[in-house]
Protein backbone atom coordinates (compact mmCIF):
# COMPACT_ATOMS: atom_id res chain seq x y z
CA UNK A 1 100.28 66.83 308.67
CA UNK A 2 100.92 64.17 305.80
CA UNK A 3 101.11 60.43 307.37
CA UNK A 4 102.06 57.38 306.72
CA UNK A 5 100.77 55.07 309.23
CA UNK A 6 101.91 51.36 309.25
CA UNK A 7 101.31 51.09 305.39
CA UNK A 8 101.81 48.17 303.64
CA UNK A 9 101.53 47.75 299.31
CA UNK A 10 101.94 45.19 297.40
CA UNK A 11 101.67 45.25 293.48
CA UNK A 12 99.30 42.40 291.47
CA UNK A 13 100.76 39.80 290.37
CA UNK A 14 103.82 40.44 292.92
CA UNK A 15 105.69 37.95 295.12
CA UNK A 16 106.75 40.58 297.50
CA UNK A 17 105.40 43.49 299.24
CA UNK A 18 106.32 47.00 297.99
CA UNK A 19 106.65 48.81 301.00
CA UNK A 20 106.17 46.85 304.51
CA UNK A 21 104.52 48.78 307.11
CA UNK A 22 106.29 51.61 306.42
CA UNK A 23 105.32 55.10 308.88
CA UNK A 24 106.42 58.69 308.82
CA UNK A 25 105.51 61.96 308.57
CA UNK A 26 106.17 65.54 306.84
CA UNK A 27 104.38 68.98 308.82
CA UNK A 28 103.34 72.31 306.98
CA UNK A 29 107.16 73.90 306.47
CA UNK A 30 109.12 70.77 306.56
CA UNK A 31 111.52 69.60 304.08
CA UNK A 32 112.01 65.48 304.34
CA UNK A 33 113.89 63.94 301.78
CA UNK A 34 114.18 60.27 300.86
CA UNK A 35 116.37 58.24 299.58
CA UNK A 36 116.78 54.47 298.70
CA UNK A 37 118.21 52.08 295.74
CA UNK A 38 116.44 51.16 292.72
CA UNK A 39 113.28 49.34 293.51
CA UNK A 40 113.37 50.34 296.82
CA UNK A 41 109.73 51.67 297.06
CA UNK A 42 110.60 55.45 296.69
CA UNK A 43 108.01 56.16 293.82
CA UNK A 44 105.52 53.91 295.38
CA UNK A 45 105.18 56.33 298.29
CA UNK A 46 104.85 58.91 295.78
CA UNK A 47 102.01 57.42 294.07
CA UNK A 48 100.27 56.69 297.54
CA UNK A 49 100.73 59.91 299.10
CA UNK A 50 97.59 61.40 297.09
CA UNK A 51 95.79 58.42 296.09
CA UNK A 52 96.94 57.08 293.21
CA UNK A 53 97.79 54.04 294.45
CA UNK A 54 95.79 52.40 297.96
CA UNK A 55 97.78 50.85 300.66
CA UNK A 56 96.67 46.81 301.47
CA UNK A 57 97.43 48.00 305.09
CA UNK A 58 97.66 50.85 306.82
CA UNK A 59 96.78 54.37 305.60
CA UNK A 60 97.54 57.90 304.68
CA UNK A 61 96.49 61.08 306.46
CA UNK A 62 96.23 64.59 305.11
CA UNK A 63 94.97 66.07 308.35
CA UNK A 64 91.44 65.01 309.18
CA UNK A 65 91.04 63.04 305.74
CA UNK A 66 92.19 59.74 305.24
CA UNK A 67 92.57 57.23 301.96
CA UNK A 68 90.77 54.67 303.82
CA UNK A 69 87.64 56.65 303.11
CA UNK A 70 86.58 57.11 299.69
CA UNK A 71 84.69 59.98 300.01
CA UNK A 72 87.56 62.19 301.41
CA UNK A 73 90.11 61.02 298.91
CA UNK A 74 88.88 63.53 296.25
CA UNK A 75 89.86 66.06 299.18
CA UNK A 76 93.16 64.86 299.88
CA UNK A 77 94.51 64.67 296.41
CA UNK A 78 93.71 68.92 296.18
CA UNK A 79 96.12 68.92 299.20
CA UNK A 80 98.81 66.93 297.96
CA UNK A 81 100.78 67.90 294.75
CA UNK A 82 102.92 65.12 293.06
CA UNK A 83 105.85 66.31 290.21
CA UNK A 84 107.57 62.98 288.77
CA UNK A 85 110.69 62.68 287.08
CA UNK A 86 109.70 63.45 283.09
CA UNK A 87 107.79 66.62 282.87
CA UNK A 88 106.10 65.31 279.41
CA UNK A 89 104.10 62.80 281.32
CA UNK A 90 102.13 65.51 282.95
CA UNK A 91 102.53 69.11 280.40
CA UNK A 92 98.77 68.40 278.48
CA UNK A 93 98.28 72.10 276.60
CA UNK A 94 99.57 74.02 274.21
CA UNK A 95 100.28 77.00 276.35
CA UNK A 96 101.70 77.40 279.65
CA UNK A 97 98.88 79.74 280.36
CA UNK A 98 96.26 76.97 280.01
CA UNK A 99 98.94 74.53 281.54
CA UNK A 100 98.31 76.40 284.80
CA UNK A 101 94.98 76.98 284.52
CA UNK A 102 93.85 73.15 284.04
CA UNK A 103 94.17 72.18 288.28
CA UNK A 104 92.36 75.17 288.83
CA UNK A 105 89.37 74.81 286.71
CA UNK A 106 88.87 71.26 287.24
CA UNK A 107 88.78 72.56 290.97
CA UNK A 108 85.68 74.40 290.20
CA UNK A 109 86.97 77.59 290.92
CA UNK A 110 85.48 80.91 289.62
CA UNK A 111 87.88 82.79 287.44
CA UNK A 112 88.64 85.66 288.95
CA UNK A 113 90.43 83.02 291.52
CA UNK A 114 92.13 80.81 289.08
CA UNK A 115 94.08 84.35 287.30
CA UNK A 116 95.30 85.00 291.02
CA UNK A 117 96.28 81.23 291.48
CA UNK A 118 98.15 81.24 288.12
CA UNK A 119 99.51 84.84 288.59
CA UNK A 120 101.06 83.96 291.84
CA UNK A 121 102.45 80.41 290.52
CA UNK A 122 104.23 82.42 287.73
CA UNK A 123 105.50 84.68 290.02
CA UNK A 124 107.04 81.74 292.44
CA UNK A 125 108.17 79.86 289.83
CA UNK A 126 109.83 82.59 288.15
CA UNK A 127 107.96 82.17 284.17
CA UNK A 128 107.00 85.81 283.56
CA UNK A 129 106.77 85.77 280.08
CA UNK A 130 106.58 82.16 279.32
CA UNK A 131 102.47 82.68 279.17
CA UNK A 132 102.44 82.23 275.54
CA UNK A 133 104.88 79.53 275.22
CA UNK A 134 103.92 76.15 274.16
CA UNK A 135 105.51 74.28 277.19
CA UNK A 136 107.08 71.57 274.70
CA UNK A 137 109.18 73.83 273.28
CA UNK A 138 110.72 74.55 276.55
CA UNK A 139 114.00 73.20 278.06
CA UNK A 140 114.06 70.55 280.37
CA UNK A 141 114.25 72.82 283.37
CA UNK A 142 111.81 75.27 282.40
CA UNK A 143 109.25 72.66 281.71
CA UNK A 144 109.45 71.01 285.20
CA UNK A 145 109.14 74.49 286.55
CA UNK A 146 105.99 74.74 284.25
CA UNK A 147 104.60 71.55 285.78
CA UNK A 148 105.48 72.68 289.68
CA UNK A 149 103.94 76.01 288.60
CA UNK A 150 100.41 74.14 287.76
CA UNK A 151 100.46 72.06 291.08
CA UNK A 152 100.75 75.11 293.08
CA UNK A 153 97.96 77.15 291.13
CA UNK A 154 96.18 74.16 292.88
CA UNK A 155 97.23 75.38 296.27
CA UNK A 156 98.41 72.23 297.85
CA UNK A 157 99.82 72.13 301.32
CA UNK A 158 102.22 69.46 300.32
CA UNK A 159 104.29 68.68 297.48
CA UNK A 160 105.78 65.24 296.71
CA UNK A 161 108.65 65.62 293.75
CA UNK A 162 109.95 62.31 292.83
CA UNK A 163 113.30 62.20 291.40
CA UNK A 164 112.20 66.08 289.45
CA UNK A 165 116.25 67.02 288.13
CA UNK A 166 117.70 63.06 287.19
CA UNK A 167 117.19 64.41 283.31
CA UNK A 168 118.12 68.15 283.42
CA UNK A 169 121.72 69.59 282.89
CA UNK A 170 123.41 71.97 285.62
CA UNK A 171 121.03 74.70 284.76
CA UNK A 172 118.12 72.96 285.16
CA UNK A 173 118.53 71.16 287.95
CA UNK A 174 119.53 74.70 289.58
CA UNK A 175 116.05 76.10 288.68
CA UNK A 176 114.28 72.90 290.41
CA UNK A 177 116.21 73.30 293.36
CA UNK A 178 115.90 76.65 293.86
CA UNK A 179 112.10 76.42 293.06
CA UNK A 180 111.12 73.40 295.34
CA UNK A 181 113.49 75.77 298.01
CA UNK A 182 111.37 78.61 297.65
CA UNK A 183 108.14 76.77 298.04
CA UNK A 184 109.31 75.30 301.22
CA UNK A 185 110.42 78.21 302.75
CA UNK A 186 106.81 79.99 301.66
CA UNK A 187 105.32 77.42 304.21
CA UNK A 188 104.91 74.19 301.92
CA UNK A 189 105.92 70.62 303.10
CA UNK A 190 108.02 68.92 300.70
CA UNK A 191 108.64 65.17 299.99
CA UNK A 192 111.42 64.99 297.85
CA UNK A 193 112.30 61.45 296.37
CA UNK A 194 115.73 61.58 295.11
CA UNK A 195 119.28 59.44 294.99
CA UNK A 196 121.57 62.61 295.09
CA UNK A 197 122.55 63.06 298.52
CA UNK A 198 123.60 66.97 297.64
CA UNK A 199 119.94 67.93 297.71
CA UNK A 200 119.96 66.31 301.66
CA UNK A 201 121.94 69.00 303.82
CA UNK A 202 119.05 71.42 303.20
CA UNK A 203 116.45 68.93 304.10
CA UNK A 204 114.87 68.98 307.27
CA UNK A 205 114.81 65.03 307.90
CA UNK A 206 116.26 62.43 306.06
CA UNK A 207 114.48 59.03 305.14
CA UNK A 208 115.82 56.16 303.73
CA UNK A 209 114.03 52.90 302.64
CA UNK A 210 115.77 49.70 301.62
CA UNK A 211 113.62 46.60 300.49
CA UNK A 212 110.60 48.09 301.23
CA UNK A 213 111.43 48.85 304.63
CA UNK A 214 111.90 52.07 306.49
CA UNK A 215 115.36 51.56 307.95
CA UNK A 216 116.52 55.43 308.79
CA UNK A 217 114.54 58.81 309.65
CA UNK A 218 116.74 61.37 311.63
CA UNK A 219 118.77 64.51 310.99
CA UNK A 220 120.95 64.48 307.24
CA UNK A 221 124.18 65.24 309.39
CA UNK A 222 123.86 62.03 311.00
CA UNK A 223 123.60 60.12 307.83
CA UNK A 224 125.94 61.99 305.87
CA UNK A 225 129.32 62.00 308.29
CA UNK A 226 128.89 58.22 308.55
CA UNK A 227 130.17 56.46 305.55
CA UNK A 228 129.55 52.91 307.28
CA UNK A 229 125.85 53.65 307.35
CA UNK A 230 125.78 55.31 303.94
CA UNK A 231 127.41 52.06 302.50
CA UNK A 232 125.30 49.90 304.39
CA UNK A 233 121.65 51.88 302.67
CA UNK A 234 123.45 51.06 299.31
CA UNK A 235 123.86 54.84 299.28
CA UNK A 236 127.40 56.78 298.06
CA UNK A 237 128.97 60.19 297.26
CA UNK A 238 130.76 59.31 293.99
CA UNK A 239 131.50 61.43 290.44
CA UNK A 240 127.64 60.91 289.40
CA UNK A 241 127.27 64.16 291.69
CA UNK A 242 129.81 66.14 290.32
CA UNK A 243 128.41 68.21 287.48
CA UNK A 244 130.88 69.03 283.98
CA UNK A 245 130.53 72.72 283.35
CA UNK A 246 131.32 72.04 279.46
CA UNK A 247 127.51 72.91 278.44
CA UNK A 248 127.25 75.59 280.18
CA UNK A 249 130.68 77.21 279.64
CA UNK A 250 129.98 80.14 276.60
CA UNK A 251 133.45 80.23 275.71
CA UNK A 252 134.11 77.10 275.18
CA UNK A 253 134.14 76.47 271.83
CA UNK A 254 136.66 78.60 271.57
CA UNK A 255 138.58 75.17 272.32
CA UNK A 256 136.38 73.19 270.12
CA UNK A 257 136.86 72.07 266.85
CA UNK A 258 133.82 71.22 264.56
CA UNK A 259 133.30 68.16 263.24
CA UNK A 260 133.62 67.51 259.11
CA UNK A 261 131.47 66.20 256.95
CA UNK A 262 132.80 62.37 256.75
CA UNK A 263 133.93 60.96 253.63
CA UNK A 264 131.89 58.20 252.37
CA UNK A 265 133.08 54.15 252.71
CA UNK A 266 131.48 51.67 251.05
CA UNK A 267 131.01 48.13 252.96
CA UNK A 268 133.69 46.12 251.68
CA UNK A 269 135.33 42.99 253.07
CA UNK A 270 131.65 42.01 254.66
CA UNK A 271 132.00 44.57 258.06
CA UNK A 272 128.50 46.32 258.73
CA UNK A 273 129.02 50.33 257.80
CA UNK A 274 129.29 52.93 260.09
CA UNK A 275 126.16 55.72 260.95
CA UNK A 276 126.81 58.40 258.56
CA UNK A 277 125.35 61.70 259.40
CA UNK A 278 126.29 64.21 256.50
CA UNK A 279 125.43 68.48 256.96
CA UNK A 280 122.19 66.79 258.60
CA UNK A 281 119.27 70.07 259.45
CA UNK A 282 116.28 69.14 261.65
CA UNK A 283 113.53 71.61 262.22
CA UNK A 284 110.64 71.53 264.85
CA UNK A 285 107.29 73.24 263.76
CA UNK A 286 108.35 73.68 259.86
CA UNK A 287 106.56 76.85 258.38
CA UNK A 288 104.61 77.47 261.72
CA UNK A 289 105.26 80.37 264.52
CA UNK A 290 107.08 77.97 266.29
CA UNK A 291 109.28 76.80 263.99
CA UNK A 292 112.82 76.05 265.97
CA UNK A 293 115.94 74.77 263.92
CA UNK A 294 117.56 72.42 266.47
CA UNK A 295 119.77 70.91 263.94
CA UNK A 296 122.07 73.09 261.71
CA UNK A 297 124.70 71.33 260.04
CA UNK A 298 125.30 67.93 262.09
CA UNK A 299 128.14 65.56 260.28
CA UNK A 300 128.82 62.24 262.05
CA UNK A 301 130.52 58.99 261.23
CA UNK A 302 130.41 56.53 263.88
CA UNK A 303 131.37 52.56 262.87
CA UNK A 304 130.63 49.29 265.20
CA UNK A 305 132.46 48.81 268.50
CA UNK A 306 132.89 52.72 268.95
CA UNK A 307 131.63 54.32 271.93
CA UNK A 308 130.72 57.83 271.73
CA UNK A 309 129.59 60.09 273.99
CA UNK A 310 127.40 63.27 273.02
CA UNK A 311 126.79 65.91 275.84
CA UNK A 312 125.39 69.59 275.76
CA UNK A 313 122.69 71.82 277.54
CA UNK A 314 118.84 70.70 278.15
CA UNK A 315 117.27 71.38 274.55
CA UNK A 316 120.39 71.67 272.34
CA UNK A 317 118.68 68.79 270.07
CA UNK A 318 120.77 65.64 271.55
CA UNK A 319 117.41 63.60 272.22
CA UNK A 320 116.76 64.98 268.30
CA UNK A 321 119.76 63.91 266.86
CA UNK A 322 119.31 60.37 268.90
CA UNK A 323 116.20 60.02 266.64
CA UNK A 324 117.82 60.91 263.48
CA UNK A 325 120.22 58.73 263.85
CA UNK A 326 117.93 55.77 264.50
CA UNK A 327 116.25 56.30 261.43
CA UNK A 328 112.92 58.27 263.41
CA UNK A 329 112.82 61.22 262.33
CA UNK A 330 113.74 62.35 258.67
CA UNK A 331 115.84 65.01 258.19
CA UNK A 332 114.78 68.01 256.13
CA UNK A 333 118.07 68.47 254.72
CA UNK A 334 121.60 66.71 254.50
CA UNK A 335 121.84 62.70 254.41
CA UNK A 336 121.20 60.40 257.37
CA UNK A 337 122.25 57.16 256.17
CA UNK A 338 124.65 54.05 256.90
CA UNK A 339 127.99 54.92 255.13
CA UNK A 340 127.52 52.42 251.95
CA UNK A 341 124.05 54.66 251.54
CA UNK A 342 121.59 51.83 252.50
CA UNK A 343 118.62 52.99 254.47
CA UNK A 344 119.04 53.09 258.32
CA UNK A 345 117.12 50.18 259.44
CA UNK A 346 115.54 49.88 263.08
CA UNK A 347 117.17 46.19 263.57
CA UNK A 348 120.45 47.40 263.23
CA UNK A 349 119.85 50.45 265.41
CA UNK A 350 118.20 50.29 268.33
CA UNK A 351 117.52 53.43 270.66
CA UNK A 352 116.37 53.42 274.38
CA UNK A 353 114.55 56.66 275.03
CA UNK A 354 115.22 59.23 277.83
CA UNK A 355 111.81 57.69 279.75
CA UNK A 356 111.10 53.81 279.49
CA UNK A 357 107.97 54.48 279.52
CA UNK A 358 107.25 55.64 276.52
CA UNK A 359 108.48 52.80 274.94
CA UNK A 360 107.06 50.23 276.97
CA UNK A 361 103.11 48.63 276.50
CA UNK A 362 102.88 44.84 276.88
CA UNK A 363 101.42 43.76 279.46
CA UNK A 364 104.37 41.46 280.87
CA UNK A 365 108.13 42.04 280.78
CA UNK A 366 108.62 38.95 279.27
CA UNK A 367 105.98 40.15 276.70
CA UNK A 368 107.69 43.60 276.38
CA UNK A 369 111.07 41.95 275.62
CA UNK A 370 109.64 39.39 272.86
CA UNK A 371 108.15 41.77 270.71
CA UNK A 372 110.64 43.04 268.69
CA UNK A 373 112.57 40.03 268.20
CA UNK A 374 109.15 38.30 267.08
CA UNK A 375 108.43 41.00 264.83
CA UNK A 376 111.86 40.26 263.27
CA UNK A 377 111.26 37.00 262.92
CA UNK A 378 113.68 35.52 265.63
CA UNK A 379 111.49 33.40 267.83
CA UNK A 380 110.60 30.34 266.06
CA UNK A 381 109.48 28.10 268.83
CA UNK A 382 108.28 29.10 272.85
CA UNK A 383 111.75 27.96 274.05
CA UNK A 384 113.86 30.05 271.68
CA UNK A 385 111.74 32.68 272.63
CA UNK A 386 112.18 31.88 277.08
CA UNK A 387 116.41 31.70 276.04
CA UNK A 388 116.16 35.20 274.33
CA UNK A 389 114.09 36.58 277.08
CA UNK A 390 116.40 35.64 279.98
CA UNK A 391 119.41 36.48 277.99
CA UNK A 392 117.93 39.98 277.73
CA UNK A 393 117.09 40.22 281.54
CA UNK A 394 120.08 38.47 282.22
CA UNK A 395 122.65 41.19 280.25
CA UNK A 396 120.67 44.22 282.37
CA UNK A 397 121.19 42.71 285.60
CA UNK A 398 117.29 41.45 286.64
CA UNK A 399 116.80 37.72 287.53
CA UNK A 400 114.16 36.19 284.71
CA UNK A 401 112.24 34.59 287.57
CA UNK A 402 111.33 37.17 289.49
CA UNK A 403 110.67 39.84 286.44
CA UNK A 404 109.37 37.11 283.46
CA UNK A 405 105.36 37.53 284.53
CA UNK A 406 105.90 41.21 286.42
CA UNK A 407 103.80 43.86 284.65
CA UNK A 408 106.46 46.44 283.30
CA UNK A 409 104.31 49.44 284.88
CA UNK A 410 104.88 48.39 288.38
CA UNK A 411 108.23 48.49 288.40
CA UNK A 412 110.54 51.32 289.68
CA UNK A 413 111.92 53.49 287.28
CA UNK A 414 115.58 51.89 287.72
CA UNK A 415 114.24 48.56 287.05
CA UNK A 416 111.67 49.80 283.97
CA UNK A 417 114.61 51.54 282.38
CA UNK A 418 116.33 48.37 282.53
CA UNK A 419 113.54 46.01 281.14
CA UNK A 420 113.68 49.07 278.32
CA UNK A 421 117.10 48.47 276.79
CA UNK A 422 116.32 44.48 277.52
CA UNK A 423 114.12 44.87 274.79
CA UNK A 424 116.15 46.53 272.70
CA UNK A 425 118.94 44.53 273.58
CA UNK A 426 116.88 41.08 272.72
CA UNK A 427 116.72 42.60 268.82
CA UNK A 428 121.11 42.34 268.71
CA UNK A 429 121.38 45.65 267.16
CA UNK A 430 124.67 46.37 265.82
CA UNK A 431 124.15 50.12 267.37
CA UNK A 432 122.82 51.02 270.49
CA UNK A 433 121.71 54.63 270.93
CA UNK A 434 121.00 55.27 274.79
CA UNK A 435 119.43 58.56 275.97
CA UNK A 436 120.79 59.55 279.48
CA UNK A 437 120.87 55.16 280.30
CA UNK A 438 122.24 56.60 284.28
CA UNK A 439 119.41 58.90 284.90
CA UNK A 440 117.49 58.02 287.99
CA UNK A 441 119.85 54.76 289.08
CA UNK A 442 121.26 54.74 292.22
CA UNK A 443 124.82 53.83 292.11
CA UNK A 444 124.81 50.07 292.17
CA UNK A 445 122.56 50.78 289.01
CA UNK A 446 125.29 52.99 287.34
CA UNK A 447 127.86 50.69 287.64
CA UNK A 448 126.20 47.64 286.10
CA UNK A 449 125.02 49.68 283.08
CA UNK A 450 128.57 51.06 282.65
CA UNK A 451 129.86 47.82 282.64
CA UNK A 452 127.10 46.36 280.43
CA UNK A 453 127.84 49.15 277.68
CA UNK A 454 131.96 48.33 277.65
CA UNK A 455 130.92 44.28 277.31
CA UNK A 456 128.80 45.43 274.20
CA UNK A 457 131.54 47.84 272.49
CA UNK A 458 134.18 45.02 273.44
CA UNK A 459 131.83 42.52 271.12
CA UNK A 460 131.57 45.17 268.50
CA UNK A 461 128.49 46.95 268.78
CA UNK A 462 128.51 50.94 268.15
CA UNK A 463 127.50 52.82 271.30
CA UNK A 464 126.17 56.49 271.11
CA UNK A 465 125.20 57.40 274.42
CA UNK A 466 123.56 61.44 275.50
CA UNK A 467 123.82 62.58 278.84
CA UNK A 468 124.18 65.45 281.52
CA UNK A 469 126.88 63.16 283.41
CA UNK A 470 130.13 64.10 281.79
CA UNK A 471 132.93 63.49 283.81
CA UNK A 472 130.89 60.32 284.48
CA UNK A 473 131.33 58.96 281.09
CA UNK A 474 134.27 61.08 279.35
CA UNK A 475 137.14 58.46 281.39
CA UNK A 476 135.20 55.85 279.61
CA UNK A 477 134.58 56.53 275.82
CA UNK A 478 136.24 56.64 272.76
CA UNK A 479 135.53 60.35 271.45
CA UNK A 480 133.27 62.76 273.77
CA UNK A 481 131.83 65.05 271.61
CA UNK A 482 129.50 68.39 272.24
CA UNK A 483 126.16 69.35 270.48
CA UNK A 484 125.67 73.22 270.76
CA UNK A 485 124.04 76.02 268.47
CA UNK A 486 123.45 72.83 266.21
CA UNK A 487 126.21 71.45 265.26
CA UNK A 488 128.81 68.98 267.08
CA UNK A 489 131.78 69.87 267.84
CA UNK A 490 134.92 67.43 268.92
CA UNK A 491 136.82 68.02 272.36
């Protein structure tokens, strides 16, 4: 049995405690899913259920072992299997052959073992024929299945799988159900961290934590019939949970039309040109066996205080085109420019990736938020720098008292993904490209970044946003548009 027993954590440098004396458990077979609002504590249970992170108080128990003792938590970790929300934080090789095999071998185990491990992970997860494949070439949904695949090569009784489909389209997030489905009805205990109560009426036991706190653990059906209690846990069935069939649909374009190659404006009458995308082609792996057009023809001409939303399947190039258009990748043919031909420049255009995290490295959030506006020059003295720092925190919705000296890396991934546009924010781009900005907010979450994004467009910056959650945005935009076999194409 995995335990939590009267656990307590609180971050360095933190006011408040994480998670107060918090206690459950999940058996051999059981499915337990919990659920919370941003900054709850959700993925600081995941972290401490195999060791990553030690509790001030309390402890975890993986049968006979415990993290108290440091010579068992070795052990424990081989017993518990954790899957987070971006598979690219934890795919490490160049095939999924040797993704598999890395647990194993770092298990000690003789080979002969590790081939049945991996042959029986590929089988569970479904990735015959995927041996080959570099794993970041993969969709979204295939490479989370990759990752699940490696932790059970490892054999673990449990597996914890925080928030695993909040960046995968329909299709994906099918595959990762099904998959974490299979491996609980083959015996496993599952954990699953999540805010989308759909994935609760198969569960086993519901949990729900609010300010640290374990207020709810009992059956799903007693949760879910009882809107009071759902509102009062911060927690809501709304359209977020409805999923558009338009990516997946193959005859839809059929009903599409493609979009033109834009004529060029020049900037006259001193208004900033639009983002000018002109028979743009973008190729991954250029002259290699891997080579993979993702781009094929892409024209776009967006201007300031638009607000455009691009949607399509898990690996249609969106996240690509994102990149293009803020000036980070080149393209290897066509013209990615503003409209009066001037270089894109990152000031004026500034993109919040899919996961904060790989955009975020100081060592404070107010740290995080000055840089870019110090590397452009904008914070002449400490208190113009403090103003621009709390505006920032301020426009995202996180009080500048309590996040100014937090370390960005011990924040949930709500409140991280905030701190991330904050900083882009901070730089007063006159475009803001935002890569799936609702994934992995609970709904109080969704509705301040909704509302933070019409504020901007209303003062005339260009929004470009990507995402899975169509009939989530289409009410709201200006054009809705559809990336598939490379080009775009206009509803």
């Amino acid at each position: 049995m995995l335990s939590f027993e009267h656990v307590s954590y609180r971050y360095p440098g933190a006011a408040d405690l994480a998670l107060e004396d918090v206690s459950f458990t999940v058996s051999p077979g059981e499915h337990v899913v919990l659920l919370g609002a941003n900054g709850s504590g959700k993925s600081t249970i995941a972290k401490l259920t195999n060791g990553l992170l030690l509790p001030n108080e309390g402890e975890i128990r993986v049968g006979d072992m415990t993290t108290a003792q440091k010579a068992t938590i070795r052990k424990l970790r081989s017993h518990v299997g954790v899957v987070v929300q971006d598979p690219d934080n934890q795919i490490i090789s160049t095939t999924v052959l040797d993704e598999l095999a890395f647990g194993p071998e770092n298990l000690g185990l003789e080979r002969e073992d590790i081939l049945n491990r991996i042959q029986k992970a590929i089988s569970a997860l479904g990735l015959e024929g995927f041996e080959e494949r570099d794993p970041n070439s993969l969709s979204g949904g295939e490479k989370q299945r990759v990752v699940i695949a490696g932790m059970l090569a490892m054999n673990p009784t449990y597996m914890v799988f925080d928030e695993p489909t909040s960046r995968l389209d329909r299709k994906g997030r099918a595959e990762v159900r099904n998959a974490i489905n299979n491996l609980n009805a083959s015996g496993h205990g599952i954990l699953h961290i999540t805010h989308d109560l759909t994935f609760c009426r198969e569960a086993h036991k519901i949990l729900v934590l609010k300010g640290g706190c374990l207020v709810y653990a009992g059956h799903p059906g007693s949760l879910l019939n009882n809107d009071q209690l759902l509102g009062a846990f911060g927690l809501k069935v709304d359209s977020n949970q409805q999923r558009s069939q338009i990516s997946g649909n193959s005859g839809l374009l059929d009903t599409l039309r493609p979009v033109t190659a834009p004529d060029r404006r020049s900037n006259r009458g001193g208004v900033f040109p639009s983002l000018y995308l002109n028979n743009v082609h973008f190729t991954y792996g250029e002259n290699t066996a891997y080579e993979q057009e993702v781009l094929k023809g892409v024209n776009l001409d967006v201007g300031p205080g638009s607000y455009t939303l691009i949607s399509g399947q898990t690996g249609s190039g969106k996240s690509t085109l994102l990149r293009v258009l803020a000036g980070l990748l080149k393209p290897h043919m066509g013209t990615a420019t503003f409209s009066d031909g001037s270089k894109i420049f990152p000031s004026a255009v500034g993109i919040v990736f899919q996961n904060p995290e790989s955009q975020i490295f100081a060592q404070t959030v107010e740290d995080e938020i000055a840089f870019g506006p110090k590397n452009l020059g904008l914070l002449p003295s400490k208190e113009v720098r403090g103003n621009i720092v709390r505006e920032a925190l301020d426009a995202v919705g996180l009080d500048p008292k309590a996040f100014f000296s937090r370390s960005p890396f011990t924040l949930s991934g709500g409140e991280m993904h905030r701190v991330a546009i904050a900083s882009i924010l901070a730089m007063r781009p006159t475009f803001l490209l935002l890569d799936e900005p609702t994934a992995g907010l609970d709904a109080m979450g969704r509705a301040f970044i909704h509302n933070m994004i019409e504020q901007m467009v209303h003062a005339t910056t260009g929004v470009i946003v990507v995402s899975h959650e169509v009939e989530e945005f289409e009410p709201r935009v200006q054009a809705h548009l559809v990336l598939r076999e490379g080009r775009l194409w206009r509803l």
